[in-house]
N, C-alpha and C. Protein backbone atom coordinates (compact mmCIF):
# COMPACT_ATOMS: atom_id res chain seq x y z
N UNK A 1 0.58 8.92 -1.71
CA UNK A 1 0.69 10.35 -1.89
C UNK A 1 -0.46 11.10 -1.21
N UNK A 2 -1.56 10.67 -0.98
CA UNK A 2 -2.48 11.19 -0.59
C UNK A 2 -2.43 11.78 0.51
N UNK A 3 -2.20 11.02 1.78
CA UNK A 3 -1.62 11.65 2.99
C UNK A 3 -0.72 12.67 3.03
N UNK A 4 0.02 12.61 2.22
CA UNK A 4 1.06 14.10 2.14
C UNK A 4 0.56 15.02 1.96
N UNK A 5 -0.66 15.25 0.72
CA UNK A 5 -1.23 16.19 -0.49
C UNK A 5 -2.16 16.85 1.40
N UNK A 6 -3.10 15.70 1.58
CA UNK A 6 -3.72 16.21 2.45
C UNK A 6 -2.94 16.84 3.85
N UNK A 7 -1.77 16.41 4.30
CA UNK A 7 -1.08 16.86 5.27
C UNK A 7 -1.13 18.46 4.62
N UNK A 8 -0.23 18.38 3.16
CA UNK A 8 -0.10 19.80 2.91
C UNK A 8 -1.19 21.10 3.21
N UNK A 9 -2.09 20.64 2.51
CA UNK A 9 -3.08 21.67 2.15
C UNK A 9 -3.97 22.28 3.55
N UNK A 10 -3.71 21.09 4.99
CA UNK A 10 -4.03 21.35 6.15
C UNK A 10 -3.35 22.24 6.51
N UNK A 11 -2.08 21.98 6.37
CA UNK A 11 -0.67 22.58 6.99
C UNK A 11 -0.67 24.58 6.32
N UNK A 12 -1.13 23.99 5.09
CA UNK A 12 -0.77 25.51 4.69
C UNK A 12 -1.97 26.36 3.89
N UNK A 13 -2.87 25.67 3.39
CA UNK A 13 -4.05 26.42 2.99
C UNK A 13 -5.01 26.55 3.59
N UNK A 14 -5.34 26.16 4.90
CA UNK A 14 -6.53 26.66 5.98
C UNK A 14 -5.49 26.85 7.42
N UNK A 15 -4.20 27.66 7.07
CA UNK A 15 -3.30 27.94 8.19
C UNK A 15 -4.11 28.49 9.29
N UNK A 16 -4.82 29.83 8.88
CA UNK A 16 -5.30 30.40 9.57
C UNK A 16 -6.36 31.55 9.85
N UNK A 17 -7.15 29.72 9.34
CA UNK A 17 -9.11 29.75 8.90
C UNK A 17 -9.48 29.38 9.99
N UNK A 18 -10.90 29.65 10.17
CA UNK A 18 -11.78 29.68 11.97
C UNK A 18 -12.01 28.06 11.91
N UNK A 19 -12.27 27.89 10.52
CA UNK A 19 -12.80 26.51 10.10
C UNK A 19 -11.67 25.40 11.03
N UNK A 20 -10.34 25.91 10.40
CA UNK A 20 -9.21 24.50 11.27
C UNK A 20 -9.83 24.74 12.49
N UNK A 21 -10.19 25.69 13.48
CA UNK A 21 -10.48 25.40 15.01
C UNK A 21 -11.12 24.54 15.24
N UNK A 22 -12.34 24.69 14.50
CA UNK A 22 -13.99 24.27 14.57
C UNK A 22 -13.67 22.66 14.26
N UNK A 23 -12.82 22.78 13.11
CA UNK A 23 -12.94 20.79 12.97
C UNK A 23 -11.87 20.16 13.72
N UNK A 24 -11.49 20.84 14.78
CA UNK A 24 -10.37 19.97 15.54
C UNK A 24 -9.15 19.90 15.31
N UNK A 25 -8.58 20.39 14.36
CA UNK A 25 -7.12 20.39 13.70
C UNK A 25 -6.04 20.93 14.94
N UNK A 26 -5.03 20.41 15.52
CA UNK A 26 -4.25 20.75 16.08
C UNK A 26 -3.22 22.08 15.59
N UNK A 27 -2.56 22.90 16.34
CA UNK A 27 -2.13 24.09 15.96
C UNK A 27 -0.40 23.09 15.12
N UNK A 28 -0.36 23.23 13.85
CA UNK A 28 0.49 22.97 13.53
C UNK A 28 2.20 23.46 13.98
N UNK A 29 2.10 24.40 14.50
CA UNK A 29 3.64 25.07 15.70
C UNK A 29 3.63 24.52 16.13
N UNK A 30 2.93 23.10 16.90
CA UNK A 30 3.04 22.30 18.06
C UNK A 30 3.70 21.06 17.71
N UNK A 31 3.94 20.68 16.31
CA UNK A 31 4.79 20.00 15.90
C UNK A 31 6.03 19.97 15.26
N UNK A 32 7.18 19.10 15.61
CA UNK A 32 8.69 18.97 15.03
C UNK A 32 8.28 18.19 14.16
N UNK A 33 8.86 18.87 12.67
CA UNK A 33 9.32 18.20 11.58
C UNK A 33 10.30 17.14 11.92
N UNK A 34 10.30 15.43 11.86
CA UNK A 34 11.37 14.96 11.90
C UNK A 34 10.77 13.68 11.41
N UNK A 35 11.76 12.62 11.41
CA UNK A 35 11.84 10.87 11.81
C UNK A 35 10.32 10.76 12.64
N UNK A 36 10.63 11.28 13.64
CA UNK A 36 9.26 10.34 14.36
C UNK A 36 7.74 10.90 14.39
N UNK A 37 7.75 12.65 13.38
CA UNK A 37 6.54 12.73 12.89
C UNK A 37 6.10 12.07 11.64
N UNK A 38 7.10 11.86 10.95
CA UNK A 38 6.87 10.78 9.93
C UNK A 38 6.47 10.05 10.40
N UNK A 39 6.90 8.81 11.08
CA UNK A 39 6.65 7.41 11.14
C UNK A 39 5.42 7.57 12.20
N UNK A 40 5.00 8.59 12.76
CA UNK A 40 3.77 8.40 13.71
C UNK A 40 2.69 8.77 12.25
N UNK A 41 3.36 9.76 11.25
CA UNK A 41 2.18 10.04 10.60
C UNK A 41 1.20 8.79 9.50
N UNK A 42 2.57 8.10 8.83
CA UNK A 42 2.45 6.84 8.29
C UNK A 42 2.23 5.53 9.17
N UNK A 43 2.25 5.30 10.50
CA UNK A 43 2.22 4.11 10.64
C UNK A 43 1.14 3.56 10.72
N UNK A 44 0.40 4.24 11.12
CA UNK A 44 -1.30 3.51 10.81
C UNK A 44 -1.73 3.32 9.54
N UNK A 45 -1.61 4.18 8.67
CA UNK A 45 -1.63 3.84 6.65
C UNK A 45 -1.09 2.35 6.58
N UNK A 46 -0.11 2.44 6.96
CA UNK A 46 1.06 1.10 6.46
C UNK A 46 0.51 0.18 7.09
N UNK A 47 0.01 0.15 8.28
CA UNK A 47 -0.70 -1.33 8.98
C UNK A 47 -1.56 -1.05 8.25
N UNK A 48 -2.75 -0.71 8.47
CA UNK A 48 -3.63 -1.06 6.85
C UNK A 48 -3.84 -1.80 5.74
N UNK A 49 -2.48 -0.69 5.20
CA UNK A 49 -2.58 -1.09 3.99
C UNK A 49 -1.84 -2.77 3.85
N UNK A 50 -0.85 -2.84 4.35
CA UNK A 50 -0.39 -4.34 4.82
C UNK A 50 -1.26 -5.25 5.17
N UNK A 51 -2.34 -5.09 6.32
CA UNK A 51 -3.23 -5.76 6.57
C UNK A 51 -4.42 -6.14 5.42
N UNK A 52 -4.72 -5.35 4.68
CA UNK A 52 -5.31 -5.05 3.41
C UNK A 52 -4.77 -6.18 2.27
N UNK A 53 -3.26 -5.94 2.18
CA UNK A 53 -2.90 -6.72 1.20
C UNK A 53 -2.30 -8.29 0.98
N UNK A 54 -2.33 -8.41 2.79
CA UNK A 54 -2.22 -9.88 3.25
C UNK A 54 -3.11 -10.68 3.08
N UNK A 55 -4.90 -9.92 3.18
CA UNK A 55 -6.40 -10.78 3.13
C UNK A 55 -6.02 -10.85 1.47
N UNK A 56 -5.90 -9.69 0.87
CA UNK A 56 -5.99 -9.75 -0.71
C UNK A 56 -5.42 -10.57 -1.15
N UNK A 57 -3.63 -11.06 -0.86
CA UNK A 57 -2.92 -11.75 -1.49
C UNK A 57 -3.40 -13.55 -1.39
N UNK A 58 -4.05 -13.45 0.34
CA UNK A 58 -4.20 -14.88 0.61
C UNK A 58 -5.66 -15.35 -0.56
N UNK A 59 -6.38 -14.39 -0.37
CA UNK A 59 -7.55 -15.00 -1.26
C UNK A 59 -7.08 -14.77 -2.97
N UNK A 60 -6.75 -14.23 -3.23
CA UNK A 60 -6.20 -14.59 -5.01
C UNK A 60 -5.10 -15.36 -4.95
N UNK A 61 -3.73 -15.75 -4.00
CA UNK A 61 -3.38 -17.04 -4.05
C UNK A 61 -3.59 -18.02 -3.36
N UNK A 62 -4.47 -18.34 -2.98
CA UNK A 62 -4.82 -19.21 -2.14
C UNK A 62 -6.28 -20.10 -1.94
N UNK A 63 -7.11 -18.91 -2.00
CA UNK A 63 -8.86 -19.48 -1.96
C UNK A 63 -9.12 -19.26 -3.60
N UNK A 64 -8.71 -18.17 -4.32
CA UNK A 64 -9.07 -18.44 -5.15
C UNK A 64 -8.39 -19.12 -6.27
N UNK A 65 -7.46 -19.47 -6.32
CA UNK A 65 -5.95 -20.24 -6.99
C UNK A 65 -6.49 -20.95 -8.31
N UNK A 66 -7.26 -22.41 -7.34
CA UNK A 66 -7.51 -22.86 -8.71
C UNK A 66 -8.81 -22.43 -9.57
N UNK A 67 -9.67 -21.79 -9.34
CA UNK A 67 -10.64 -21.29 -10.29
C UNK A 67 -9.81 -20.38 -11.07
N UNK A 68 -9.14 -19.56 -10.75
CA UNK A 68 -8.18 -18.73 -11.83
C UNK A 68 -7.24 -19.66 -12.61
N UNK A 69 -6.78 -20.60 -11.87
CA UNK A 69 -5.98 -21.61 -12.86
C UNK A 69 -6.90 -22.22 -13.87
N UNK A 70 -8.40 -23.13 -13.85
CA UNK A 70 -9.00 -23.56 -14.25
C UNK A 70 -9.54 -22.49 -15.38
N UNK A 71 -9.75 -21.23 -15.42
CA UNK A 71 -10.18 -19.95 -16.21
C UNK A 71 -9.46 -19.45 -16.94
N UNK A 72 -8.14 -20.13 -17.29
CA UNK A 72 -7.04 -18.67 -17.85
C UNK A 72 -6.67 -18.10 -17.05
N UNK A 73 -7.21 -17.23 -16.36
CA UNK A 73 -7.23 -15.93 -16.45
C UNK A 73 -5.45 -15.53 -15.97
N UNK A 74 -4.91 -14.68 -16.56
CA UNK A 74 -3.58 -14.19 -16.26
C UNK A 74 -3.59 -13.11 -15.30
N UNK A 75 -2.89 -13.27 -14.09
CA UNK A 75 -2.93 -12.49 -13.27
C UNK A 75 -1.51 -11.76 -13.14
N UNK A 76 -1.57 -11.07 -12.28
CA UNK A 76 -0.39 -9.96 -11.95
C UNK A 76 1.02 -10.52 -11.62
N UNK A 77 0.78 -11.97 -10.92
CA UNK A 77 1.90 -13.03 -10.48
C UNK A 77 2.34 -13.27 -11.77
N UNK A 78 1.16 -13.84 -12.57
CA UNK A 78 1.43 -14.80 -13.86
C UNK A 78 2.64 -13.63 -14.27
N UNK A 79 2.23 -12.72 -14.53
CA UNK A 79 2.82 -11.47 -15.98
C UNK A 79 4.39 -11.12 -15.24
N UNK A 80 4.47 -11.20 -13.60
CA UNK A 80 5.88 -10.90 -13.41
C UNK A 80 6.38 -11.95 -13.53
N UNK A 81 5.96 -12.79 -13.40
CA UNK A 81 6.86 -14.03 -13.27
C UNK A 81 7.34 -14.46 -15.30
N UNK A 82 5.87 -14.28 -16.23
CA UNK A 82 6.49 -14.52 -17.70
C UNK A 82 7.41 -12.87 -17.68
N UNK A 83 7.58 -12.05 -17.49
CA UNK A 83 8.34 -10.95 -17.84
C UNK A 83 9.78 -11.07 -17.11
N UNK A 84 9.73 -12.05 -16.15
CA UNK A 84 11.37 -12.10 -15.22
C UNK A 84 11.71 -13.06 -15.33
N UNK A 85 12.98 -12.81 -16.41
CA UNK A 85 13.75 -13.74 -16.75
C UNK A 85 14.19 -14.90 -15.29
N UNK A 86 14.69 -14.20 -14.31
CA UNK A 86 14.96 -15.06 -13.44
C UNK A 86 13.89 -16.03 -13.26
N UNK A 87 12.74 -15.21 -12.71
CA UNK A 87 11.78 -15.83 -12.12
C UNK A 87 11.34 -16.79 -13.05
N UNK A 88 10.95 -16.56 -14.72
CA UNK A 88 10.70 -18.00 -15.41
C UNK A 88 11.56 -18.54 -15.46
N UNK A 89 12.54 -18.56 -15.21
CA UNK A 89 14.10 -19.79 -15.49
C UNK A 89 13.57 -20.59 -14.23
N UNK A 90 13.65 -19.82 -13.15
CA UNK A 90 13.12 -20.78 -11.83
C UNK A 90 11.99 -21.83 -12.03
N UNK A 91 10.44 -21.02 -12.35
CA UNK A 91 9.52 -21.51 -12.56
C UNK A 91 9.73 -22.75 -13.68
N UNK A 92 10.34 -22.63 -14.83
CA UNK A 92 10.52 -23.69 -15.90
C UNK A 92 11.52 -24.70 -15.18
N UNK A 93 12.37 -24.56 -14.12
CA UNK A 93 13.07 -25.32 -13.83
C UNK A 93 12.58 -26.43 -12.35
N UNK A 94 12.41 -25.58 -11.78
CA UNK A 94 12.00 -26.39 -10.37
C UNK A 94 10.48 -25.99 -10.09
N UNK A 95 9.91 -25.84 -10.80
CA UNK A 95 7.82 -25.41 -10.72
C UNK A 95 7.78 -23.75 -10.19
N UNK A 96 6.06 -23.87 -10.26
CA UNK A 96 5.52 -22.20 -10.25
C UNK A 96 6.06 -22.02 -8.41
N UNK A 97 6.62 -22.95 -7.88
CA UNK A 97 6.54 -22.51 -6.24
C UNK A 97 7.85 -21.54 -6.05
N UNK A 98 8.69 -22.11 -6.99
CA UNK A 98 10.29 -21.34 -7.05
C UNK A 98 9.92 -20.10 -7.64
N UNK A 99 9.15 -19.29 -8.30
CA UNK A 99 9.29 -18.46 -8.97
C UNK A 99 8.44 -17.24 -7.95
């Protein structure tokens, strides 16, 4: 949401303040609302954040695996997987790799 909130408040509450010149802001008339201002506006967020959550996912399943197994500790996997029916039928049936 953030990117939007901030798109907005560029777009329409410093429309036409000296300030937008001064910090570089492009004249918003110079852009079409569509498909490909979206996806130019999000696509750098989304690599990011993807890239972000690939290091995250590999080190809590992966480097850190068994010290969390060895600790308890219940993680975010653990809780969908006991809350989805499917997913524990899997897990109780063919191990934690199916689930």
């Amino acid at each position: 949401m953030l990117p939007m909130v901030t798109m907005y408040n560029i777009h329409w509450n410093i429309r036409d303040m000296p300030e937008r010149k001064s910090a570089g802001f492009v004249d918003p008339s110079e852009f079409k609302f569509g498909l490909e201002f979206l996806m130019e506006l999000f696509y750098y967020f989304n690599i990011m954040y993807f890239g972000w959550a690939m290091i995250y996912y590999f080190i809590i399943l992966v480097v850190s695996r068994q010290k969390i197994k060895d600790r308890g500790y219940w993680t975010l996997l653990q809780m969908s997987i006991d809350n989805s029916k499917i997913a524990s039928n899997l897990r109780d049936k063919y191990g934690m790799w199916a689930a």
